[in-house]
PDB file of N, CA and C in Angstrom:
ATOM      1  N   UNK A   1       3.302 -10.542 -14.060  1.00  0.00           N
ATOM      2  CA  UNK A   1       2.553 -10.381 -12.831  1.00  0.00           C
ATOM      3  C   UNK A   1       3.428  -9.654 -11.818  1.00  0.00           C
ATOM      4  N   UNK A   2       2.506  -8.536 -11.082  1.00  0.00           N
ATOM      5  CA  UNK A   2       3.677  -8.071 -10.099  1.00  0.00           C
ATOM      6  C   UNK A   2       3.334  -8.650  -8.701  1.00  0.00           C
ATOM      7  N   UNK A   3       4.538  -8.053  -8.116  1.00  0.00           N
ATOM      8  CA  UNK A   3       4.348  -8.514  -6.695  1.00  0.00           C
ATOM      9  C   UNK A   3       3.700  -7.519  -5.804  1.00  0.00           C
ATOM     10  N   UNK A   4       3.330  -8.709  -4.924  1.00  0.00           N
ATOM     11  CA  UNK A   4       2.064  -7.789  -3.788  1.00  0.00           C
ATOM     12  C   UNK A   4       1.969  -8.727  -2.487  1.00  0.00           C
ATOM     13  N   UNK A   5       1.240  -8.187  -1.791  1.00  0.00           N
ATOM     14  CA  UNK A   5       0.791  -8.222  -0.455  1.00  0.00           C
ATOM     15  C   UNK A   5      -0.414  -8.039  -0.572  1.00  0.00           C
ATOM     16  N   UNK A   6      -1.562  -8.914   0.232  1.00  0.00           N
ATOM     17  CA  UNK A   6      -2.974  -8.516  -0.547  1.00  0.00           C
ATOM     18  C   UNK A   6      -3.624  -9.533   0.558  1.00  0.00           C
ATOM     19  N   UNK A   7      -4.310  -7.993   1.660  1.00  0.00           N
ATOM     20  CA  UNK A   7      -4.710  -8.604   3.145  1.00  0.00           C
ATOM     21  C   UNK A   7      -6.208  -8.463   2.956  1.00  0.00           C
ATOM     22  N   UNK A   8      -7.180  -9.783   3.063  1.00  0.00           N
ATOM     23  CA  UNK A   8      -8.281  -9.937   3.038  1.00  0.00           C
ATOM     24  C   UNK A   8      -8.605 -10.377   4.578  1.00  0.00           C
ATOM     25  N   UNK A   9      -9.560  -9.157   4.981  1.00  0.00           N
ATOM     26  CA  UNK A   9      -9.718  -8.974   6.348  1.00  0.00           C
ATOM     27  C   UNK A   9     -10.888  -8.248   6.616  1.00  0.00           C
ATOM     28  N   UNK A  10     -11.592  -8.165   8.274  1.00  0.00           N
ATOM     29  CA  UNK A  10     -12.812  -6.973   8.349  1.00  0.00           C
ATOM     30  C   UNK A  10     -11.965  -6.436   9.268  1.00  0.00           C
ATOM     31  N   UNK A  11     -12.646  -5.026   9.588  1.00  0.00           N
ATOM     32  CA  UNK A  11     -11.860  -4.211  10.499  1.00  0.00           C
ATOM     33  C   UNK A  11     -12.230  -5.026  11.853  1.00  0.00           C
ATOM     34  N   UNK A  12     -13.378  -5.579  12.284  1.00  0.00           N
ATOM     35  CA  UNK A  12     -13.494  -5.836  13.750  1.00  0.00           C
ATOM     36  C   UNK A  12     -12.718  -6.933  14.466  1.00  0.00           C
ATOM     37  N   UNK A  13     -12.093  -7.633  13.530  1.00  0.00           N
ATOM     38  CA  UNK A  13     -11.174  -8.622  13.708  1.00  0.00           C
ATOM     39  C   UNK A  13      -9.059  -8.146  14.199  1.00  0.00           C
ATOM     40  N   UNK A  14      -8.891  -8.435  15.229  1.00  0.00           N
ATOM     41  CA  UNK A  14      -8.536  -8.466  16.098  1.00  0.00           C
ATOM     42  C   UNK A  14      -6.843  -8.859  15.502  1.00  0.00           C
ATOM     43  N   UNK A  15      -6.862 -10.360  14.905  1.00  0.00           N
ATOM     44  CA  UNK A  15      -5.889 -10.398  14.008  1.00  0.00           C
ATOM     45  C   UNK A  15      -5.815 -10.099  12.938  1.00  0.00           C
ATOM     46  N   UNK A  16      -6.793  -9.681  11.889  1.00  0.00           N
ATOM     47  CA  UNK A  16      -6.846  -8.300  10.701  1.00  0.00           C
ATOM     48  C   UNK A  16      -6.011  -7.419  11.467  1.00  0.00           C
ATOM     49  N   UNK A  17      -6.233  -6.885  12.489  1.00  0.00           N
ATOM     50  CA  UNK A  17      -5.525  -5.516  12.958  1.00  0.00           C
ATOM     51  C   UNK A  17      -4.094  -5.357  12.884  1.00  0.00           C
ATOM     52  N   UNK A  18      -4.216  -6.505  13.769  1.00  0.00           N
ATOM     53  CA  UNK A  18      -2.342  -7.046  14.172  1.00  0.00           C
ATOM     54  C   UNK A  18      -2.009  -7.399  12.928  1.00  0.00           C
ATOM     55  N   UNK A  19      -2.335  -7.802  11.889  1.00  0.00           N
ATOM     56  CA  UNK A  19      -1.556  -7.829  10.445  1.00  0.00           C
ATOM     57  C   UNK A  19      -1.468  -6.770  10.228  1.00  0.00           C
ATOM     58  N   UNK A  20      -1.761  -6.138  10.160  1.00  0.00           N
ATOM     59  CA  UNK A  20      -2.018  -4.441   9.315  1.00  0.00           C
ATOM     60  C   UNK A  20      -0.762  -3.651  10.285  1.00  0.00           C
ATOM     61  N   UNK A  21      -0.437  -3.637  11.733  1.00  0.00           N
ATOM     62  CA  UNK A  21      -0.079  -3.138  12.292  1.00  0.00           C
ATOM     63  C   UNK A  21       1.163  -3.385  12.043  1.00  0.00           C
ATOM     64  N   UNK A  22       1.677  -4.766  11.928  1.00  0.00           N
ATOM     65  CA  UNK A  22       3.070  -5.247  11.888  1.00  0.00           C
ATOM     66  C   UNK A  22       3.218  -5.143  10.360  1.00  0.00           C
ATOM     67  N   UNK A  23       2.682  -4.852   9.335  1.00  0.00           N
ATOM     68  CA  UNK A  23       2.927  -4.522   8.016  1.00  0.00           C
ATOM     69  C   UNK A  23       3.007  -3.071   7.881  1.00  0.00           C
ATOM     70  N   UNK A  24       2.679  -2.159   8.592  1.00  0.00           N
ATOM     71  CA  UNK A  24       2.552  -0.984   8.698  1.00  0.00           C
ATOM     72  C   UNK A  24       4.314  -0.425   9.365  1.00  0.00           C
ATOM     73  N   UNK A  25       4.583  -1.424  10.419  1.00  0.00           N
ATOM     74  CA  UNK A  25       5.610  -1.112  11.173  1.00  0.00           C
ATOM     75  C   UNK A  25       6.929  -1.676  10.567  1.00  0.00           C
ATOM     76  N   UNK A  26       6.885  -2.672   9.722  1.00  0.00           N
ATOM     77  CA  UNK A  26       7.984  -2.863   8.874  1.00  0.00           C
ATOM     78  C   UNK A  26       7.723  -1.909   7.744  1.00  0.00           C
ATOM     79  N   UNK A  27       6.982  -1.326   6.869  1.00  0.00           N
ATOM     80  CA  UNK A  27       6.984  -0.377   6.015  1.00  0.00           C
ATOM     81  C   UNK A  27       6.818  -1.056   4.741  1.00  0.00           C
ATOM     82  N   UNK A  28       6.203  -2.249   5.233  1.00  0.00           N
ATOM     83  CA  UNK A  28       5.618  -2.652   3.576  1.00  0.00           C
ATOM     84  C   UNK A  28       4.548  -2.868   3.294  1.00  0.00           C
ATOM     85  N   UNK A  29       4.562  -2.587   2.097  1.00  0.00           N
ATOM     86  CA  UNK A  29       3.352  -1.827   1.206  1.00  0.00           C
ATOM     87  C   UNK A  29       2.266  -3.296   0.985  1.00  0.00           C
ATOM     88  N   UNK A  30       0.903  -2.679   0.791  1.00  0.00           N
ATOM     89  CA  UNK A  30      -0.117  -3.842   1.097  1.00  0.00           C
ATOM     90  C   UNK A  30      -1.112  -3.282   0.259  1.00  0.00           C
ATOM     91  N   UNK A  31      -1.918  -4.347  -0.360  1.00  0.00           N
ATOM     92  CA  UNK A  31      -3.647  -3.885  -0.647  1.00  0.00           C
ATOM     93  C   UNK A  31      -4.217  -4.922   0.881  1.00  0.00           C
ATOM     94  N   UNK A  32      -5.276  -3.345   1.181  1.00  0.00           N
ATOM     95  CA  UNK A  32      -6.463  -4.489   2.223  1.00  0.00           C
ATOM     96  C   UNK A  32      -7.317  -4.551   1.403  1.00  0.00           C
ATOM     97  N   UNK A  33      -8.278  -5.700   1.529  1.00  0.00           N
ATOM     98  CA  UNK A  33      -9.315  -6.031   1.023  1.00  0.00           C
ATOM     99  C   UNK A  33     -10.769  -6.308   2.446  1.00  0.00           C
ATOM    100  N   UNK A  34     -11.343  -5.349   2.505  1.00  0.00           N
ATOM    101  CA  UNK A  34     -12.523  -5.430   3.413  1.00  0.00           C
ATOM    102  C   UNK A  34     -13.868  -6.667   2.670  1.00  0.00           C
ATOM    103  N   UNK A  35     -13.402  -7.366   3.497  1.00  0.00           N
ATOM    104  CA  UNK A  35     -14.598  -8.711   3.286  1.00  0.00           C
ATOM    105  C   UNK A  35     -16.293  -8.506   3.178  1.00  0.00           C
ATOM    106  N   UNK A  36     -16.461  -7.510   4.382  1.00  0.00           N
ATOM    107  CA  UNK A  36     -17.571  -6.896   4.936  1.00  0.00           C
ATOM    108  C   UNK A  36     -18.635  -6.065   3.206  1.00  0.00           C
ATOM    109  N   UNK A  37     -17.618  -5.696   2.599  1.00  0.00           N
ATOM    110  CA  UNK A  37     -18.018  -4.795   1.253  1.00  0.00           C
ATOM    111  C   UNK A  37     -17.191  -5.574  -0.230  1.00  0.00           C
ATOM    112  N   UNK A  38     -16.856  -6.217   0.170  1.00  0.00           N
ATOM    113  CA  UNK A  38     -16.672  -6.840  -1.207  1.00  0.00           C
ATOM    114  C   UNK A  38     -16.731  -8.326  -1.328  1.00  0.00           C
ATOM    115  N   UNK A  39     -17.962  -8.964  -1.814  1.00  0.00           N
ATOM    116  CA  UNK A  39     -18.916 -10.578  -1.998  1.00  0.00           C
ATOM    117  C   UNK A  39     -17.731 -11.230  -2.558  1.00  0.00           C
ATOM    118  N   UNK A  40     -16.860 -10.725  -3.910  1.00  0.00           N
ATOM    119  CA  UNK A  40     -16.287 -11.269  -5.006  1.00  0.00           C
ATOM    120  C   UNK A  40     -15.066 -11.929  -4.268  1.00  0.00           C
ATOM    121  N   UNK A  41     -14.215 -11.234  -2.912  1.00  0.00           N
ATOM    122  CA  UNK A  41     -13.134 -11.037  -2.173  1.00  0.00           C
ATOM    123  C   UNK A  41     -13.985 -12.056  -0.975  1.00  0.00           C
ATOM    124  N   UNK A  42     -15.058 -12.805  -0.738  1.00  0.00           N
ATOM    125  CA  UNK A  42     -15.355 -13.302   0.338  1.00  0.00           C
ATOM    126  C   UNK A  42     -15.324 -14.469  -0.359  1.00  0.00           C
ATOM    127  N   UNK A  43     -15.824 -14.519  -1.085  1.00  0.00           N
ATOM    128  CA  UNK A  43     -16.129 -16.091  -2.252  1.00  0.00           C
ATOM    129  C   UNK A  43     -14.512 -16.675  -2.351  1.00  0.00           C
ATOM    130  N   UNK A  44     -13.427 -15.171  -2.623  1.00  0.00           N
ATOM    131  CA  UNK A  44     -12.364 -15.941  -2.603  1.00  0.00           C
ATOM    132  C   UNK A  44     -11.436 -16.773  -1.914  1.00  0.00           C
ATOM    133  N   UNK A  45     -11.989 -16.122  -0.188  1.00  0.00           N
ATOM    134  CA  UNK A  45     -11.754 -16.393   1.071  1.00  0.00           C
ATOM    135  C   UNK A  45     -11.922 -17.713   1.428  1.00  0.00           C
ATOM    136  N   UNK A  46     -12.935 -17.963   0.751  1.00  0.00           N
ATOM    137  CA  UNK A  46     -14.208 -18.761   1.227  1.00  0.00           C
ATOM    138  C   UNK A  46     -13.053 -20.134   0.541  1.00  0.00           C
ATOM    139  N   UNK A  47     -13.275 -19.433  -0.832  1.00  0.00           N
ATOM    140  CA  UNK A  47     -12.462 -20.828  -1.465  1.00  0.00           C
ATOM    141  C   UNK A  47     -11.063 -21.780  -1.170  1.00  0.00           C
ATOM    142  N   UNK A  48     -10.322 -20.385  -0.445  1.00  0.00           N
ATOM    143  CA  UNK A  48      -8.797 -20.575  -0.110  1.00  0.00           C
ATOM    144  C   UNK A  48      -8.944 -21.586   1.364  1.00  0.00           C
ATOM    145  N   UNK A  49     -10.175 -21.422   2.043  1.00  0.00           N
ATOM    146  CA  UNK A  49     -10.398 -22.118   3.378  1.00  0.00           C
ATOM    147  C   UNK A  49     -11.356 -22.928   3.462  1.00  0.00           C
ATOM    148  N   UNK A  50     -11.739 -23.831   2.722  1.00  0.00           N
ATOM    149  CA  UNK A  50     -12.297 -24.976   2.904  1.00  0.00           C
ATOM    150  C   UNK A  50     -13.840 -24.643   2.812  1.00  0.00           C
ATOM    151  N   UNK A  51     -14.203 -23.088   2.405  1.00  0.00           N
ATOM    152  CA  UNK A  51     -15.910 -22.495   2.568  1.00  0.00           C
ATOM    153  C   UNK A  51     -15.807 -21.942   3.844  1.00  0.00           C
ATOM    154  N   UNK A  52     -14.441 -21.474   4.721  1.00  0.00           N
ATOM    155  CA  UNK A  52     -14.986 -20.472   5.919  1.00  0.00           C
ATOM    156  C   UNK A  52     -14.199 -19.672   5.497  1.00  0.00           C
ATOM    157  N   UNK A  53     -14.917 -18.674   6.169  1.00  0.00           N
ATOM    158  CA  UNK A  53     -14.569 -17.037   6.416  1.00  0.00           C
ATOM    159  C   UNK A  53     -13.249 -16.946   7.650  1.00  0.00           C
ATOM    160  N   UNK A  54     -12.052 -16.720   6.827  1.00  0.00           N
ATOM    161  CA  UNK A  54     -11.000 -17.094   7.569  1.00  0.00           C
ATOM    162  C   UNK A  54     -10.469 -15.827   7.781  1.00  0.00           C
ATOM    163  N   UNK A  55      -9.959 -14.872   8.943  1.00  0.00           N
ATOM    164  CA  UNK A  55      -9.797 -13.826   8.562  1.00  0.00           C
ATOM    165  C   UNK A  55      -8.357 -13.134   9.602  1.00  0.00           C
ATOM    166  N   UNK A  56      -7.258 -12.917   8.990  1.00  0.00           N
ATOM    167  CA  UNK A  56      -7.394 -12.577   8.022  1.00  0.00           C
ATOM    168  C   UNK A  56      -6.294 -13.604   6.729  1.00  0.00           C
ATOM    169  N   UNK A  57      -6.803 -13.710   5.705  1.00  0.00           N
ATOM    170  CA  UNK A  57      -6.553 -14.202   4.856  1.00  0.00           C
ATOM    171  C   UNK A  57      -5.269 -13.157   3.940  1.00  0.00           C
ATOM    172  N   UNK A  58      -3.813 -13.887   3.868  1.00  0.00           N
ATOM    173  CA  UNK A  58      -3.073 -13.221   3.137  1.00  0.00           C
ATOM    174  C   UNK A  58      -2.909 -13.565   1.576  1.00  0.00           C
ATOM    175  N   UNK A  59      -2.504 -13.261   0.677  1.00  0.00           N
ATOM    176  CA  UNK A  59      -2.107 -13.471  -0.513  1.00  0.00           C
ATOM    177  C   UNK A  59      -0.388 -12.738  -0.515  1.00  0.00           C
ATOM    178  N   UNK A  60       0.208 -13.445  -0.654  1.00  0.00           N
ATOM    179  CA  UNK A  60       1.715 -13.092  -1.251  1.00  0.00           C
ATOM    180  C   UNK A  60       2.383 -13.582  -2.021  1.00  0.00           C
ATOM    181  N   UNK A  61       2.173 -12.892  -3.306  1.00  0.00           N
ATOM    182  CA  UNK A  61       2.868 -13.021  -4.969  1.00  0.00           C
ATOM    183  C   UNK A  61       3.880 -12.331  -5.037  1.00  0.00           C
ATOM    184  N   UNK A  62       4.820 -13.423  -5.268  1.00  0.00           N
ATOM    185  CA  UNK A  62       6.426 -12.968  -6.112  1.00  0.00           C
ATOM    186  C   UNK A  62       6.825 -13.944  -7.070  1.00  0.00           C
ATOM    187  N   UNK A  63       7.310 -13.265  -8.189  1.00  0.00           N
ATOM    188  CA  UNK A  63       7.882 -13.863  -9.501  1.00  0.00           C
ATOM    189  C   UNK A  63       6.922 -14.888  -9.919  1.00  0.00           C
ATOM    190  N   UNK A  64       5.288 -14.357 -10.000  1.00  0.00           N
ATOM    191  CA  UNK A  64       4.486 -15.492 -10.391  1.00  0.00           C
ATOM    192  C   UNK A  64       3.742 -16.420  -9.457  1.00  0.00           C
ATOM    193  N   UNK A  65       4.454 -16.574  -8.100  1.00  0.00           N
ATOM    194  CA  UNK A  65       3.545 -17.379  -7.578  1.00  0.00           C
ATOM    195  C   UNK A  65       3.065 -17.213  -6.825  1.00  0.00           C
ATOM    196  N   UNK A  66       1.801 -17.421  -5.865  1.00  0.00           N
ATOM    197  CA  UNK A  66       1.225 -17.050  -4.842  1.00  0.00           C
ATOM    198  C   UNK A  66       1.158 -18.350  -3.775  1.00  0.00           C
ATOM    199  N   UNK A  67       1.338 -17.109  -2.357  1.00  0.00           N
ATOM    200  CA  UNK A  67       1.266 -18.264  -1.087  1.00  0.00           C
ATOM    201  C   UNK A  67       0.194 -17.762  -0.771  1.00  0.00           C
ATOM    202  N   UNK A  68      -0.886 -18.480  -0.198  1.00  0.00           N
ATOM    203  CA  UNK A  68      -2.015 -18.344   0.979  1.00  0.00           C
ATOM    204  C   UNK A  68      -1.873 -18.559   2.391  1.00  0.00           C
ATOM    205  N   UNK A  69      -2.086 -17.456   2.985  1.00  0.00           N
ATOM    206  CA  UNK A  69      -1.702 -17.632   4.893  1.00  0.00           C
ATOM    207  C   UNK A  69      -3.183 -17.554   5.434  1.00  0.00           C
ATOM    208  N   UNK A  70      -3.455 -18.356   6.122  1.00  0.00           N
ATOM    209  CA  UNK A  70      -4.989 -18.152   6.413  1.00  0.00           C
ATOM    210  C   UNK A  70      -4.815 -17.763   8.141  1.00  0.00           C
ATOM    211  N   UNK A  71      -4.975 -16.932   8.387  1.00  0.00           N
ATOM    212  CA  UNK A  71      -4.620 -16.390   9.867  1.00  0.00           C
ATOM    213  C   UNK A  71      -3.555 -16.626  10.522  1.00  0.00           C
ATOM    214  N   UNK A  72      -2.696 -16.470   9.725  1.00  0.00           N
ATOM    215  CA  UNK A  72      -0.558 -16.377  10.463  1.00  0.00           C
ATOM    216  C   UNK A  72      -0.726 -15.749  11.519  1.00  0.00           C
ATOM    217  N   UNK A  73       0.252 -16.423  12.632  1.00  0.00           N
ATOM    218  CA  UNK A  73       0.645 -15.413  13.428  1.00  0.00           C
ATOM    219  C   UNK A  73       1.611 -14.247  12.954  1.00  0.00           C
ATOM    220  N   UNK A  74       2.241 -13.207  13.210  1.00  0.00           N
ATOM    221  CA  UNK A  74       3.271 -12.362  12.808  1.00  0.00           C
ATOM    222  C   UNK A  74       4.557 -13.034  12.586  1.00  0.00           C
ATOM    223  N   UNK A  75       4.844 -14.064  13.089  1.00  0.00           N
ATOM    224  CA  UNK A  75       5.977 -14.517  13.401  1.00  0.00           C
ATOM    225  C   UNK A  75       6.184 -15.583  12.047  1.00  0.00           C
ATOM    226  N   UNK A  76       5.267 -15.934  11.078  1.00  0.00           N
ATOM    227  CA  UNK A  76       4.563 -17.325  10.611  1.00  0.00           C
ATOM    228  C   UNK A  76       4.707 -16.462   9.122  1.00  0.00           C
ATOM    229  N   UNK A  77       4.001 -15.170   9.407  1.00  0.00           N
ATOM    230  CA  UNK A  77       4.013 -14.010   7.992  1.00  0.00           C
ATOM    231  C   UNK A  77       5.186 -13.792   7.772  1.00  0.00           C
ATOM    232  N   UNK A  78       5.987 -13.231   8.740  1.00  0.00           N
ATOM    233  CA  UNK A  78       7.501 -12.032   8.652  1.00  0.00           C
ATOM    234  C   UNK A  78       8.280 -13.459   8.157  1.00  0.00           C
ATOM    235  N   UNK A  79       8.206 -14.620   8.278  1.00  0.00           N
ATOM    236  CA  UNK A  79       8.886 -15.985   7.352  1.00  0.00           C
ATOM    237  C   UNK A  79       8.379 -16.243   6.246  1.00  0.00           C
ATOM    238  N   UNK A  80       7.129 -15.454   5.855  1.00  0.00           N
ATOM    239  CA  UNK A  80       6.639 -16.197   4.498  1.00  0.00           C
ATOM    240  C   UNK A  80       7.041 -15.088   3.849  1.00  0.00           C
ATOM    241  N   UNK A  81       6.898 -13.637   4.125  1.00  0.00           N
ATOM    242  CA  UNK A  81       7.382 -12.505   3.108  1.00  0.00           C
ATOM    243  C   UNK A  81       9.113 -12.204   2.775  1.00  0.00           C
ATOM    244  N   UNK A  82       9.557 -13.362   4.219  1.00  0.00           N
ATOM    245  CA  UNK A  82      11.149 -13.302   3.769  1.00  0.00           C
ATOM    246  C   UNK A  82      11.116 -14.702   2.474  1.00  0.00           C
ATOM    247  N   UNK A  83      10.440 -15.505   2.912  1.00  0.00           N
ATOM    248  CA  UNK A  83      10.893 -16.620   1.650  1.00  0.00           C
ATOM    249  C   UNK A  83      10.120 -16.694   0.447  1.00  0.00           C
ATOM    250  N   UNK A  84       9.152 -15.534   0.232  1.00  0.00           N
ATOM    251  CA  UNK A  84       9.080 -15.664  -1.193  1.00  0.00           C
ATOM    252  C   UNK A  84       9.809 -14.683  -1.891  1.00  0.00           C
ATOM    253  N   UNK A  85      10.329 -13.328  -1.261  1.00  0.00           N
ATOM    254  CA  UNK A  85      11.418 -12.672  -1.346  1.00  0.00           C
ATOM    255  C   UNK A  85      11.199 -11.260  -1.537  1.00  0.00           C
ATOM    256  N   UNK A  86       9.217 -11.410  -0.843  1.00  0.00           N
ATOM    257  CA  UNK A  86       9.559  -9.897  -0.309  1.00  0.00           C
ATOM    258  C   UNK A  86      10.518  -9.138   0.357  1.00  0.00           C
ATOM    259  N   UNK A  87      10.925  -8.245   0.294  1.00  0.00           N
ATOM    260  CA  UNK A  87      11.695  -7.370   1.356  1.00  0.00           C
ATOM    261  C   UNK A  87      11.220  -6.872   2.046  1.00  0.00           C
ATOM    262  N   UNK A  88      11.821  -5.561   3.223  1.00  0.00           N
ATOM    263  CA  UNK A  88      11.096  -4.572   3.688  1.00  0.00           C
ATOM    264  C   UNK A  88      10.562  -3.577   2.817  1.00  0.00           C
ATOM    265  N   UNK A  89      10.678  -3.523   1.566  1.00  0.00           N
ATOM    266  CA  UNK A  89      10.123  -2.123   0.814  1.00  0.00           C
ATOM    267  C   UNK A  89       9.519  -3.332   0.020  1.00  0.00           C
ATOM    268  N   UNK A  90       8.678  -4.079   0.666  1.00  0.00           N
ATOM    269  CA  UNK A  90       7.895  -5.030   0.223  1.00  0.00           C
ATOM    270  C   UNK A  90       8.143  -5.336  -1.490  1.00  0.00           C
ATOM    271  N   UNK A  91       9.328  -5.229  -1.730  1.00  0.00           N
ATOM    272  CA  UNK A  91       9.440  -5.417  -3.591  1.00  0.00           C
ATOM    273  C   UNK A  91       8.267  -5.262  -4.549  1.00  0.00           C
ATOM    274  N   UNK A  92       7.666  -4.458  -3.571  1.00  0.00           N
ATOM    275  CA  UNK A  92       6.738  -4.079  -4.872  1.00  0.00           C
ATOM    276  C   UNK A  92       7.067  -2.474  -5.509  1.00  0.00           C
ATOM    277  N   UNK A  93       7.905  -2.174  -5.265  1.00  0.00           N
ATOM    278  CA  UNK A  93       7.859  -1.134  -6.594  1.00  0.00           C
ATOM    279  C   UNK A  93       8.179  -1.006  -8.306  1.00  0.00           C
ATOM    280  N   UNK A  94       6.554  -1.224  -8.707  1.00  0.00           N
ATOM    281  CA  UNK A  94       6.651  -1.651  -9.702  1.00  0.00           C
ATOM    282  C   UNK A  94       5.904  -0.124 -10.470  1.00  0.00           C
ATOM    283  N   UNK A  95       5.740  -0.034 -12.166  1.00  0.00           N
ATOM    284  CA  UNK A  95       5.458   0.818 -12.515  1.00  0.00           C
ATOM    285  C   UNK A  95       3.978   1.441 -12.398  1.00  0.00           C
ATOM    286  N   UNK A  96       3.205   0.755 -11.592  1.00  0.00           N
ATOM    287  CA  UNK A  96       2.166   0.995 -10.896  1.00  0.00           C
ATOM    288  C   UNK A  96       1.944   1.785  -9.486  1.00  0.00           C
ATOM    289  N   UNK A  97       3.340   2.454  -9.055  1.00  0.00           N
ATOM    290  CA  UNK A  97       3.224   3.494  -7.961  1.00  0.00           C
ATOM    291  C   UNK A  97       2.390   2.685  -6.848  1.00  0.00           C
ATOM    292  N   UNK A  98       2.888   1.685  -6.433  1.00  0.00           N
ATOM    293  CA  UNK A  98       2.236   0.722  -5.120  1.00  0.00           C
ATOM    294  C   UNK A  98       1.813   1.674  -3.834  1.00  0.00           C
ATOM    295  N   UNK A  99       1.100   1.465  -3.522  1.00  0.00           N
ATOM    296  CA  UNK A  99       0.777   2.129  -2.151  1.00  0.00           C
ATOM    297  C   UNK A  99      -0.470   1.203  -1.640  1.00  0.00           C
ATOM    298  N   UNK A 100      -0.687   1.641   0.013  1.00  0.00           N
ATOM    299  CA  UNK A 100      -1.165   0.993   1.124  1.00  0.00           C
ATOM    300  C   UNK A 100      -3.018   1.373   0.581  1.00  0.00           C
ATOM    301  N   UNK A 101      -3.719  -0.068  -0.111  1.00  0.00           N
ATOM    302  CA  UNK A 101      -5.053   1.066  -0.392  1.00  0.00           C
ATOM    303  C   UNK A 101      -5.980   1.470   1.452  1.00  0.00           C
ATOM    304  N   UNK A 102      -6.641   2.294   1.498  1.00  0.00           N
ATOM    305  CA  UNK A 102      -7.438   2.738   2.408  1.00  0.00           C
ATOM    306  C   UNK A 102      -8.506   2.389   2.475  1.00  0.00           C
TER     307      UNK A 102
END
């Protein structure tokens, strides 16, 4: 399993943004996942938070395991991607050419 960053969020949301912004500004690499267009990615949301639409919802996998952040502040994230052992070049370069999806 590789490692990732994997932001389940809508654009009109306010702290969706501010995640994206402060992941953007440290320079590590992310999948977003738009809630708004994908049912399969809301169900999962749904499941990680008790049946609400929590947003934005992180996923961060390293060496196998995954943490769930259900609306971190920045301050709450930039501690969870240091202790599962993301870096700043978000350790994901793996043979899958990682990049930020759009």
């Amino acid at each position: 399993m590789r490692n990732e960053i994997k932001v389940y969020g809508v654009g009109d949301c306010q702290d969706t943004r501010n995640v994206l912004e402060y992941l953007d500004s440290e320079r590590l690499n992310y999948n977003y996942v738009d809630l708004d267009s994908n049912e399969h990615a809301q169900e999962k949301v749904n499941e990680h938070n008790d049946g609400r639409r929590v947003t934005p919802t992180i996923e961060l996998t390293a060496d196998g395991q995954t943490r769930v952040l259900s609306n971190p502040g920045i301050e709450e994230l930039a501690d969870a991607i240091e202790n599962v052992g993301l870096n700043r070049r978000g350790a994901l370069d793996d043979a899958d050419g990682w990049r930020k999806a759009s």
